[in-house]
N, C-alpha and C. Protein backbone atom coordinates (compact mmCIF):
# COMPACT_ATOMS: atom_id res chain seq x y z
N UNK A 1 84.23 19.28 194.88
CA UNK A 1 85.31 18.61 195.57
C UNK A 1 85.31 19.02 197.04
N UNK A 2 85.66 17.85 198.04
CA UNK A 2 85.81 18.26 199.48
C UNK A 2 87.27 18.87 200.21
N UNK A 3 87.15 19.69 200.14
CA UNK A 3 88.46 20.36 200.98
C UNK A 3 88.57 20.69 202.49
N UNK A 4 89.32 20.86 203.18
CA UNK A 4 89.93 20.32 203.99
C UNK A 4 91.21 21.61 204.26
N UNK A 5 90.87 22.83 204.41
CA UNK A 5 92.15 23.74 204.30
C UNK A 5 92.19 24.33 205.79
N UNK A 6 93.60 24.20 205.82
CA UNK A 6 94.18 24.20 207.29
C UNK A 6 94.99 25.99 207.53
N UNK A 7 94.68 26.29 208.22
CA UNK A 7 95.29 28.13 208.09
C UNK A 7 96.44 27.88 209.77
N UNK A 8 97.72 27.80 209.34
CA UNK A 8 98.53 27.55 210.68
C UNK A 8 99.45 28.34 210.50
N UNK A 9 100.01 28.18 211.78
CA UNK A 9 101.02 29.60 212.24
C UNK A 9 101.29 29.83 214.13
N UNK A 10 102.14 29.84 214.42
CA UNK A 10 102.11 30.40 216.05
C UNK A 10 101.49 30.99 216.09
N UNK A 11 100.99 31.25 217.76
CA UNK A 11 99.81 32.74 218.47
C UNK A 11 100.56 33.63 217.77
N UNK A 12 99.75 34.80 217.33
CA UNK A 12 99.83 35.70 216.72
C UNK A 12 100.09 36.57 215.71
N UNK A 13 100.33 35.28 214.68
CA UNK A 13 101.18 35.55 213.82
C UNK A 13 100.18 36.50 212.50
N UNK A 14 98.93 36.26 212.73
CA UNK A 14 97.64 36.31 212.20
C UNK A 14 96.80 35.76 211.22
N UNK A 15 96.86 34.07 212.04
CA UNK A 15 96.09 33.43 211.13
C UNK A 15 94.19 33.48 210.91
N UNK A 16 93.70 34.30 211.90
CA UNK A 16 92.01 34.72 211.84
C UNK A 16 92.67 35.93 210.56
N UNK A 17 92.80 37.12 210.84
CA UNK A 17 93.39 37.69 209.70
C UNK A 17 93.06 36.96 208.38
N UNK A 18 94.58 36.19 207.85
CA UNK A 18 94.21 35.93 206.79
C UNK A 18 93.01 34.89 206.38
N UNK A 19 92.46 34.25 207.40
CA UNK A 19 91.27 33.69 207.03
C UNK A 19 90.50 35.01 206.69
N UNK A 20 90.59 35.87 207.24
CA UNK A 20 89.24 36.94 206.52
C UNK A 20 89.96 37.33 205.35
N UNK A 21 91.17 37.61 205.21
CA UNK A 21 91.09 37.69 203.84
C UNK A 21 91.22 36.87 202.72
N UNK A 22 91.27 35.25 202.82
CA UNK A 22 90.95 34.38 202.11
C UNK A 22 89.18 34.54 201.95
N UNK A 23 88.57 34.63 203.00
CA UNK A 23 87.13 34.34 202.52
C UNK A 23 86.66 35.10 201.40
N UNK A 24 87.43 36.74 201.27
CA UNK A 24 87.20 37.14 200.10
C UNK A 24 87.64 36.36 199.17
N UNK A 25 88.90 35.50 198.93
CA UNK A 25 89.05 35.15 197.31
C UNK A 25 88.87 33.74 196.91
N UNK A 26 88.50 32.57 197.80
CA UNK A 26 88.08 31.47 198.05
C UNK A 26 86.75 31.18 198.10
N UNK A 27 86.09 30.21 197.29
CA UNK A 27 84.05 29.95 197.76
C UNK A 27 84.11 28.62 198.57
N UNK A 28 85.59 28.11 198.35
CA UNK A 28 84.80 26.61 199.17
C UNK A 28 85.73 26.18 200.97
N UNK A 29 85.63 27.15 201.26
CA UNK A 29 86.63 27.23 202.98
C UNK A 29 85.23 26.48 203.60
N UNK A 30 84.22 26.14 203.40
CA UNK A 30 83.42 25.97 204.25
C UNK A 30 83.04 26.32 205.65
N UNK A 31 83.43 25.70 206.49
CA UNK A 31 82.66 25.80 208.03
C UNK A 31 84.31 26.20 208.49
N UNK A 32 84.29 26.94 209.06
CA UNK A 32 85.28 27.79 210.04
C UNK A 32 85.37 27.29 211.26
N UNK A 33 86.06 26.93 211.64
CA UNK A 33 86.43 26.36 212.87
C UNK A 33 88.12 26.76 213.69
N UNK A 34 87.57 27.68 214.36
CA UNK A 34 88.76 28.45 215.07
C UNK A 34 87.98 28.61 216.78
N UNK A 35 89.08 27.44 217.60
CA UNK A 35 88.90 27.30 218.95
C UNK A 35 88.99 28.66 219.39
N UNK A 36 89.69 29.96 219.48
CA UNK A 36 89.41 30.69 219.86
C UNK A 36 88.55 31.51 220.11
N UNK A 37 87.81 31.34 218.90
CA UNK A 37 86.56 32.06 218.71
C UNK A 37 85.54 31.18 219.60
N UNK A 38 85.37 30.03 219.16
CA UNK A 38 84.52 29.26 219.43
C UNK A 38 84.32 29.33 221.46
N UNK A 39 85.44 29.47 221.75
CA UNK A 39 85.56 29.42 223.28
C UNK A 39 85.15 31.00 223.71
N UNK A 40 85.71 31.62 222.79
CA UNK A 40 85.39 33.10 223.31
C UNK A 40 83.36 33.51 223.29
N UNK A 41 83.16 33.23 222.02
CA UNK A 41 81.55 32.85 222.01
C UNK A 41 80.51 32.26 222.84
N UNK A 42 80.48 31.37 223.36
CA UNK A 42 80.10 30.17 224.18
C UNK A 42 80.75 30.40 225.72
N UNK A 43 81.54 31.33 226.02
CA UNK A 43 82.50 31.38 227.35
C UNK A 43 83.11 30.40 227.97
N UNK A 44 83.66 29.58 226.99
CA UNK A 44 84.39 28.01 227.50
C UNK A 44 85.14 28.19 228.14
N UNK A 45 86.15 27.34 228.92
CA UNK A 45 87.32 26.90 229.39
C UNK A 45 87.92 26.70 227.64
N UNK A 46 89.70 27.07 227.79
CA UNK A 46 89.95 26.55 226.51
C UNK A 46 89.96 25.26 226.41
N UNK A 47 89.98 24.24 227.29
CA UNK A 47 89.66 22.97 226.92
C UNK A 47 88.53 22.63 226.39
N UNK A 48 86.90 23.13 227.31
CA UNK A 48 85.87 22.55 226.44
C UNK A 48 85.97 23.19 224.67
N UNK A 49 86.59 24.58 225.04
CA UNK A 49 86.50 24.92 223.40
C UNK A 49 87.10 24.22 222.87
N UNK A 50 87.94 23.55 222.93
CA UNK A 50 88.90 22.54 222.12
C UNK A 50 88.48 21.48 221.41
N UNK A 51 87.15 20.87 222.74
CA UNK A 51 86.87 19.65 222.10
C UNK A 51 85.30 20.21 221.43
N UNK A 52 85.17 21.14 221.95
CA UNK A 52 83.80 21.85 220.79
C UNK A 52 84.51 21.94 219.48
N UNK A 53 85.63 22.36 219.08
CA UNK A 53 86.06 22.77 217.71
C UNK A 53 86.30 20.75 217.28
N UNK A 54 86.72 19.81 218.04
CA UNK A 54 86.68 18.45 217.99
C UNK A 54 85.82 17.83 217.26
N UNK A 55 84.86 18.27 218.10
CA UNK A 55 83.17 18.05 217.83
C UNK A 55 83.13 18.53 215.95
N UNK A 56 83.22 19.77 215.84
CA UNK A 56 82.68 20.11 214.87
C UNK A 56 83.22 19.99 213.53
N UNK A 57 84.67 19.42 214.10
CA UNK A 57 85.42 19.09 212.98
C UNK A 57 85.26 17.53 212.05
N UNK A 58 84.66 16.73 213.37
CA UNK A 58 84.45 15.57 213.26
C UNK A 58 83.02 15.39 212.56
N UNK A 59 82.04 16.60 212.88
CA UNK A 59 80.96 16.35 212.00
C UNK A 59 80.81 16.66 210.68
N UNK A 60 81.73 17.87 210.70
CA UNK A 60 82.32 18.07 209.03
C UNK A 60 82.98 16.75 208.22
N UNK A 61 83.68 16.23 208.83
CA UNK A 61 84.52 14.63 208.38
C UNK A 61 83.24 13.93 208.09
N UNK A 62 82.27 13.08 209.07
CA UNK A 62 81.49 12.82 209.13
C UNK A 62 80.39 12.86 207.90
N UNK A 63 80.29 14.30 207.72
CA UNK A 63 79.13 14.39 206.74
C UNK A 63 79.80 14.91 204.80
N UNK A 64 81.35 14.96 205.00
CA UNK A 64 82.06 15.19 203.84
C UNK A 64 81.74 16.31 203.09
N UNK A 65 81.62 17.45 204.18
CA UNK A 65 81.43 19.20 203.86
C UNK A 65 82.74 19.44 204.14
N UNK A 66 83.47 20.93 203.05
CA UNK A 66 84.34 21.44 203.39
C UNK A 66 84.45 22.14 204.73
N UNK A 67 85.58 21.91 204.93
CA UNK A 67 86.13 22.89 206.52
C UNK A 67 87.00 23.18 206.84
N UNK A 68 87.11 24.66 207.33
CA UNK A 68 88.78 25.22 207.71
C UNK A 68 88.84 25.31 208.88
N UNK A 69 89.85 24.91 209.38
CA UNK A 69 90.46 24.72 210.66
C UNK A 69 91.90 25.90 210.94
N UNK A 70 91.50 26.74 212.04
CA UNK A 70 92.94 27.76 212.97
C UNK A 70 93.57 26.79 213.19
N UNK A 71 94.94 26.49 213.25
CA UNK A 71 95.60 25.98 214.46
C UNK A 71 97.28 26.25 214.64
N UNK A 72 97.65 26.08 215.33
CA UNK A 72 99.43 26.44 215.68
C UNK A 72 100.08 24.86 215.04
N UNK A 73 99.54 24.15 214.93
CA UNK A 73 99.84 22.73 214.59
C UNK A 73 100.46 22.04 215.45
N UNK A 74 100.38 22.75 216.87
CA UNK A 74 101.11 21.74 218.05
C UNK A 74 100.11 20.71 218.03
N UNK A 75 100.93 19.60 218.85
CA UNK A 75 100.17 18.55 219.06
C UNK A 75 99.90 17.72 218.17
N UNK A 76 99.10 16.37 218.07
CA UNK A 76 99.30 15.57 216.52
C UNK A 76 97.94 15.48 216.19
N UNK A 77 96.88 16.62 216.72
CA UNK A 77 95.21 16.27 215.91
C UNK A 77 95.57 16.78 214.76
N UNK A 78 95.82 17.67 214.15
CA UNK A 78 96.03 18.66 212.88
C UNK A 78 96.23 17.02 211.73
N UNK A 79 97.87 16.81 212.19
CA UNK A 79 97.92 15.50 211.44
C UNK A 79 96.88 14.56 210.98
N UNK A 80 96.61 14.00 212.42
CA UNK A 80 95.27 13.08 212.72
C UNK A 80 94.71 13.37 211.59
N UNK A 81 94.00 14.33 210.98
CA UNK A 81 92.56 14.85 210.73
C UNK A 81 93.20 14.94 209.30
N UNK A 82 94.16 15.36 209.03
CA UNK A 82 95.15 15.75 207.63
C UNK A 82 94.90 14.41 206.77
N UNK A 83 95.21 13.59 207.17
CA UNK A 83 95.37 11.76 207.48
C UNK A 83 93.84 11.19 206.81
N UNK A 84 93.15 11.61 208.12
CA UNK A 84 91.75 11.20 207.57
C UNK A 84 90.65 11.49 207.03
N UNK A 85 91.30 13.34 206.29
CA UNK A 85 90.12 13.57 205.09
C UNK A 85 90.62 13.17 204.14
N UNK A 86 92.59 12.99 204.07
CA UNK A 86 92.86 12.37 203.25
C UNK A 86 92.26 10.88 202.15
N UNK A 87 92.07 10.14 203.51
CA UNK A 87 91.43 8.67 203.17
C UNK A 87 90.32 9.30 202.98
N UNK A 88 89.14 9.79 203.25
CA UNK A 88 87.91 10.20 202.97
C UNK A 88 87.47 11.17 201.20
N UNK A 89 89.12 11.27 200.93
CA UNK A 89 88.87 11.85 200.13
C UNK A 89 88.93 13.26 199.68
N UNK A 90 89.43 13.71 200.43
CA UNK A 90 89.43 15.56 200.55
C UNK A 90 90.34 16.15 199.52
N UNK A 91 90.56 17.19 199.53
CA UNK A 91 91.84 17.74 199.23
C UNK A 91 92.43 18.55 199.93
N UNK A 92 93.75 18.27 200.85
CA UNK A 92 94.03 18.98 201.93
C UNK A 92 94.78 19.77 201.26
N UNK A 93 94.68 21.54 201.91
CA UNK A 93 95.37 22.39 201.79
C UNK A 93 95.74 23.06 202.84
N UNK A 94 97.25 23.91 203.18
CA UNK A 94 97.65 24.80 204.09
C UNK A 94 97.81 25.95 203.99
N UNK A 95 97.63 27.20 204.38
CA UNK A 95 97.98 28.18 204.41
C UNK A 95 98.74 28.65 205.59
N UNK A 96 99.99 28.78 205.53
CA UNK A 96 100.75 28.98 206.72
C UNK A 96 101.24 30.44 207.05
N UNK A 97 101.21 30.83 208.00
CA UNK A 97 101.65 32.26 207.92
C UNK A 97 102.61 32.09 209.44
N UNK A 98 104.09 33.11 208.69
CA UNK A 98 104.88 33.09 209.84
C UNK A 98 105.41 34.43 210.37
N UNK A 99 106.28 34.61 211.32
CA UNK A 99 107.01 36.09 211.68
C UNK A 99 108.45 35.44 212.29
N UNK A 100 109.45 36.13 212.09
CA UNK A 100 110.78 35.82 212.39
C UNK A 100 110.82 35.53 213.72
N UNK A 101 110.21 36.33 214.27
CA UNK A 101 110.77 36.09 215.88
C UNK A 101 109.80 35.95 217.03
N UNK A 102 109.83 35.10 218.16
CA UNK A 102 108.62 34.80 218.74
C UNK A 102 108.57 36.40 219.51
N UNK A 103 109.35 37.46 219.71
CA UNK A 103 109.09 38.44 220.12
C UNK A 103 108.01 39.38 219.21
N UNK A 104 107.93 39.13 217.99
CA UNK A 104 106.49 39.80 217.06
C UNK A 104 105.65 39.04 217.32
N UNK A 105 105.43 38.03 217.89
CA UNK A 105 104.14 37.41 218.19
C UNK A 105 103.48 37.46 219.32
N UNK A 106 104.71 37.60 220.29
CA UNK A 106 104.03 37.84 221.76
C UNK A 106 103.72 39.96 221.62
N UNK A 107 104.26 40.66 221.13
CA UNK A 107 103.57 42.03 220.56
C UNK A 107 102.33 41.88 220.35
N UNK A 108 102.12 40.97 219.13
CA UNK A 108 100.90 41.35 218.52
C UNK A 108 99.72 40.87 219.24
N UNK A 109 100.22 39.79 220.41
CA UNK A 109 98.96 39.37 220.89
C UNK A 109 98.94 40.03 222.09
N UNK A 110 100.41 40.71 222.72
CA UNK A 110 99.94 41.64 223.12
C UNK A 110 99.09 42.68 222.98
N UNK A 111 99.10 43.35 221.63
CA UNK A 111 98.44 44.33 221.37
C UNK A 111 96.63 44.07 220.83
N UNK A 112 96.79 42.88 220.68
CA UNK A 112 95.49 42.19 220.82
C UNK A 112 94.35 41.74 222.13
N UNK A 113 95.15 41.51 222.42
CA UNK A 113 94.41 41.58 224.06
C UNK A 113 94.48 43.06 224.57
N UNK A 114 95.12 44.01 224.48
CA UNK A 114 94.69 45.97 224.68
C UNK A 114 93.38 45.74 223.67
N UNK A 115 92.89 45.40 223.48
CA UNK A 115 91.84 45.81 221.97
C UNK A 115 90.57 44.44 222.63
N UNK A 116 90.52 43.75 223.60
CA UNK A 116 89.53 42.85 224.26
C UNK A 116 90.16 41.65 223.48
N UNK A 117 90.82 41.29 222.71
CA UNK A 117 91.34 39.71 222.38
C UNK A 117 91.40 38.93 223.39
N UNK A 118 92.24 37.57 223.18
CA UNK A 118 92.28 36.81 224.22
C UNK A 118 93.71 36.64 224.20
N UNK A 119 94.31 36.42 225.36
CA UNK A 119 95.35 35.87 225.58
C UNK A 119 96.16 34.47 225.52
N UNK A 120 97.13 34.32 225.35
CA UNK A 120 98.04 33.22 225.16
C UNK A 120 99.19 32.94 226.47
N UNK A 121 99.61 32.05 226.97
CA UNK A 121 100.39 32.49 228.27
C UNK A 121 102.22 32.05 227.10
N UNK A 122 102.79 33.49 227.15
CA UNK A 122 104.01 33.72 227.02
C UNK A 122 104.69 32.01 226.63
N UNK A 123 104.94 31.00 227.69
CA UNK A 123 105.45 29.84 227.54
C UNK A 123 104.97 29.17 226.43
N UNK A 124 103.45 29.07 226.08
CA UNK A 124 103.29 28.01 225.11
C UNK A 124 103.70 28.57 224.29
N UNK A 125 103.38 30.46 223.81
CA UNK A 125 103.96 30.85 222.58
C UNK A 125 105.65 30.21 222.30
N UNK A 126 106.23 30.61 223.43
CA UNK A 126 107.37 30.38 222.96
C UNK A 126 108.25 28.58 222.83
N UNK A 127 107.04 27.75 223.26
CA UNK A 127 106.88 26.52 222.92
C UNK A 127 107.02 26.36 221.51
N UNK A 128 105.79 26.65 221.31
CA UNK A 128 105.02 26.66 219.73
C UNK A 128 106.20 27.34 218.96
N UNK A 129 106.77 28.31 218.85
CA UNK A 129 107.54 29.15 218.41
C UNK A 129 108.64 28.21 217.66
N UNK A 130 109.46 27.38 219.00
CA UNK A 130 110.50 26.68 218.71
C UNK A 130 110.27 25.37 218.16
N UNK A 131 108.99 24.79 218.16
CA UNK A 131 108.66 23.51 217.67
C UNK A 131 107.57 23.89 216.11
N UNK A 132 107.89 24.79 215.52
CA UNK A 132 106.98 25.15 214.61
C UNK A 132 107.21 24.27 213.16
N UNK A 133 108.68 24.13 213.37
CA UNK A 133 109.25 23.56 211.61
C UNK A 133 108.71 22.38 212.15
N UNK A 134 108.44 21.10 213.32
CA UNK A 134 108.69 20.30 213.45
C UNK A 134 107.35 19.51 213.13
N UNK A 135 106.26 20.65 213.46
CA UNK A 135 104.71 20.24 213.47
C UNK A 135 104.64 20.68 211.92
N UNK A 136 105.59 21.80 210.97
CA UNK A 136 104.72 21.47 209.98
C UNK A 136 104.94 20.84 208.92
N UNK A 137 106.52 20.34 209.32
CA UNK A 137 106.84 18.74 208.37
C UNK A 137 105.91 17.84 208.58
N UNK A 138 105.41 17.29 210.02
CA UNK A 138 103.94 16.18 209.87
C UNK A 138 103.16 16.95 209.08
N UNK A 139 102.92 17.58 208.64
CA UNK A 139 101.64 18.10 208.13
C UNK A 139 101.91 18.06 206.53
N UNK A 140 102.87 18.65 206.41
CA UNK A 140 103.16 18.84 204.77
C UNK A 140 102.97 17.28 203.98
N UNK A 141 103.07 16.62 204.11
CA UNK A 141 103.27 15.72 203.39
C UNK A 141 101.03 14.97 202.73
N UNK A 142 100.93 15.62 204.04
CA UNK A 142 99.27 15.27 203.82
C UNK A 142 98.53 16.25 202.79
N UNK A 143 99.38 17.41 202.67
CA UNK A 143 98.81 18.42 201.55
C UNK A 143 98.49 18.19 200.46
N UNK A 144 97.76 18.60 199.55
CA UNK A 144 97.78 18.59 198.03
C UNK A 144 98.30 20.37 197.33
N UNK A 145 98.10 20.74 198.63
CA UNK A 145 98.40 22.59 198.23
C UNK A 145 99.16 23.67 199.41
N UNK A 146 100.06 23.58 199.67
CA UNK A 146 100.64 24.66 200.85
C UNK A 146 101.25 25.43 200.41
N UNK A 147 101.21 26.98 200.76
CA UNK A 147 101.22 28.80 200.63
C UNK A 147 102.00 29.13 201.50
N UNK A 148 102.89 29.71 201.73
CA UNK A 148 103.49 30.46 203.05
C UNK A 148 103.37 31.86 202.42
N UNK A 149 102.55 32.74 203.99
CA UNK A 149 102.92 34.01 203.80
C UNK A 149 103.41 34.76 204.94
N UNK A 150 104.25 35.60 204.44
CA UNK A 150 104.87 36.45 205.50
C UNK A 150 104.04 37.52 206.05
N UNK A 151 103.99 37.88 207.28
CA UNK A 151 102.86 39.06 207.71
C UNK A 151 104.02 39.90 208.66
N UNK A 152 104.84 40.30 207.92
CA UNK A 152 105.47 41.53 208.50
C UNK A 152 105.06 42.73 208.58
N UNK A 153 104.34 43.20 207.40
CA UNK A 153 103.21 44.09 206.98
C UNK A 153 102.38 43.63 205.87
N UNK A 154 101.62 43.12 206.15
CA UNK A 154 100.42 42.50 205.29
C UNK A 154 100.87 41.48 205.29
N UNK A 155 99.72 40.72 204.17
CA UNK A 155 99.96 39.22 204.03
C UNK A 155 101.04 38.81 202.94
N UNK A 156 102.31 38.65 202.49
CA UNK A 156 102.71 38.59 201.37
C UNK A 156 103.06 37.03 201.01
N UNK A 157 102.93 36.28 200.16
CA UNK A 157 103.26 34.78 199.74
C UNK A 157 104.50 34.73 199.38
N UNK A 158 105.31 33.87 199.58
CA UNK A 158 107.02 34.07 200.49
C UNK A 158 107.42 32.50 199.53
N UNK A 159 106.20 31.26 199.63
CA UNK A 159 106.48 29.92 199.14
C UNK A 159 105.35 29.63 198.37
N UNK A 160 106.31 28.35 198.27
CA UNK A 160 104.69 26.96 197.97
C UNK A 160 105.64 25.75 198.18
N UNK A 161 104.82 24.66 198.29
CA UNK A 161 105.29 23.51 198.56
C UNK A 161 104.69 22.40 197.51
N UNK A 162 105.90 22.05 196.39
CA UNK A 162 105.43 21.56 195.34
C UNK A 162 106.53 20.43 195.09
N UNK A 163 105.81 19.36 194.89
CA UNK A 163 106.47 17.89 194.90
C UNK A 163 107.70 17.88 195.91
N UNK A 164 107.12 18.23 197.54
CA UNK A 164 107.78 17.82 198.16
C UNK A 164 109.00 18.99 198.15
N UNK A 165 109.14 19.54 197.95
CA UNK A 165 109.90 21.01 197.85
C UNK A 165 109.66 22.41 198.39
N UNK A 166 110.26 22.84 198.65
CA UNK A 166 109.54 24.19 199.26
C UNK A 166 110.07 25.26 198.26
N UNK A 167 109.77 25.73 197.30
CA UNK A 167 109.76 26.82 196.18
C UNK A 167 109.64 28.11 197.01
N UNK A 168 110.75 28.94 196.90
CA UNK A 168 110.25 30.64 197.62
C UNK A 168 110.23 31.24 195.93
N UNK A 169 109.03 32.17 196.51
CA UNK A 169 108.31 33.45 195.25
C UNK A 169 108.66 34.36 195.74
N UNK A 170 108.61 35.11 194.67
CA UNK A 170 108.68 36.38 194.49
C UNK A 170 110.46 37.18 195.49
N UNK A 171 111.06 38.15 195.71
CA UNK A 171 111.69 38.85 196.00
C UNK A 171 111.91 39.26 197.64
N UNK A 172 110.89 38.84 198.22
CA UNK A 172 110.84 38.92 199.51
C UNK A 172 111.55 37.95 200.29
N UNK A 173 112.48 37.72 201.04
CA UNK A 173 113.30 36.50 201.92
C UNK A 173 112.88 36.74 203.61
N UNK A 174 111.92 36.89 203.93
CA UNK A 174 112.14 36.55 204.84
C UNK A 174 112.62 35.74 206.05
N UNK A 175 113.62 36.07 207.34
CA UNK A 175 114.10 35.33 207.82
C UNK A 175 113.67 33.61 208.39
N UNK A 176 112.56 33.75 208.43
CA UNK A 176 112.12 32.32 209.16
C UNK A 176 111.48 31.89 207.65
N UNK A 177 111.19 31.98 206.38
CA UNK A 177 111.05 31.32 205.55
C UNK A 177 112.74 30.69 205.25
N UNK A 178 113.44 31.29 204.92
CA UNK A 178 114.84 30.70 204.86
C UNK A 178 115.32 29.60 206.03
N UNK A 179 115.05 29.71 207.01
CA UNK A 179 115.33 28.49 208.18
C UNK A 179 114.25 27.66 207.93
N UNK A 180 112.49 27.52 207.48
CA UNK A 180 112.15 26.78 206.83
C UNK A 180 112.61 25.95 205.85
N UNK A 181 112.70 26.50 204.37
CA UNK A 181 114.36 26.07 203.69
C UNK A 181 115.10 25.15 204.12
N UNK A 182 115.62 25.50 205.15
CA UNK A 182 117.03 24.92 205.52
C UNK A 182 116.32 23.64 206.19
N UNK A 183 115.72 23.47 207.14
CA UNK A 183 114.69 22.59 207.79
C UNK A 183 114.51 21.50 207.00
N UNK A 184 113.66 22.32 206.05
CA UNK A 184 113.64 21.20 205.38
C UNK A 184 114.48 20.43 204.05
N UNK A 185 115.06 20.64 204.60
CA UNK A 185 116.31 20.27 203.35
C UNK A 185 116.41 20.54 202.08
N UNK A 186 116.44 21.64 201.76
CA UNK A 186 116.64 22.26 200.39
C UNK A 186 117.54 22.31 200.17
C-alpha cells in the first residue's frame, strides 16, 4: 500500500525527532522529505529548499512510492498534496506533535541553533504558533490515520483522530491538546 505520512507541528516542537523515532517502528515512511535538511545539505536559500522538497515530493506522487513529509502545515501545499495522494490512492497519515506554549518552541530552537541547527525568525514561529488548529483542521479530514503526541519530555501519544473525532489516550492532558478539543468541537 502507498502512504503518504505527514509528521507536523510548529518550529520546534520536534518533529525530525520523532521522525527518527518512528523510523525505528514503521517500514513503509519511505523517502523523507524535510526542507530543512534538504536546504541545510545542498546550502540553499530556504526558498530553493522549498521547492527542492516540491520537486521531490512531486516525484514521489508521480511515481506512487511512499513519502514523509516535515512540515508546520502553514500555507495550503500540505493540503494540496493530502488531496492528491488521496485521489492517487494513498493512505494519508499524520503524526502531529505539539507544546503548550510558543515560548517552548522558540527555547528549543533556541537551544538548537547553540548546537549548529538552523534558525527560525521568532515572527513566523509565533505566526505558525497561533494559526496551528487552523492548518490542521484542512488537513485532518484528508487522513485515514492521525496521532497527537505531546513532547514535553519525550514523545507521549495524547490522541487519535477517529471518525472525525479527536479521542484523547491515556492520562496525560496536556494543555494545547485540550484547546485542540475545544477547536475542534468536541
Amino acid at each position: 500500500m502507498k502512504v503518504y505520512t505527514i509528521i507536523g507541528g510548529v518550529n520546534g516542537t520536534g518533529k525530525s525527532s520523532l521522525t527518527g523515532v518512528l523510523r525505528t517502528q514503521l517500514k513503509n515512511l519511505g523517502r523523507i522529505i524535510d526542507v530543512d535538511k534538504i536546504t541545510a545539505e545542498y546550502g540553499l536559500t530556504p526558498i530553493e529548499g522549498g521547492r527542492e522538497a516540491l520537486r521531490r515530493i512531486r516525484e514521489c506522487l508521480d511515481k506512487n512510492v511512499c513519502f514523509t513529509q516535515e512540515t508546520t502545515l502553514s500555507g495550503h501545499r500540505t493540503e494540496k498534496t493530502a488531496a492528491e495522494a488521496r485521489e492517487k490512492g494513498y493512505s494519508v497519515r499524520l503524526f502531529y506533535v505539539g507544546l503548550d506554549s510558543p515560548e517552548e518552541c522558540l527555547a528549543r530552537i533556541e537551544n538548537r541553533v547553540r548546537h549548529g541547527g538552523h534558525d527560525i525568525p521568532e515572527p513566523d514561529v509565533l505566526r505558525r504558533f497561533a494559526g496551528r488548529w487552523e492548518a490542521l483542521a484542512k488537513v485532518l479530514p484528508y487522513c485515514d490515520e492521525a496521532r497527537f503526541f505531546d513532547n514535553d519530555n519525550g514523545f507521549a501519544e495524547v490522541a487519535e483522530y477517529l471518525n472525525g473525532e479527536l479521542v484523547l489516550k491515556g492520562d496525560r492532558r496536556p494543555a494545547w491538546i485540550l484547546e485542540l478539543a475545544e477547536y475542534l468541537g468536541r
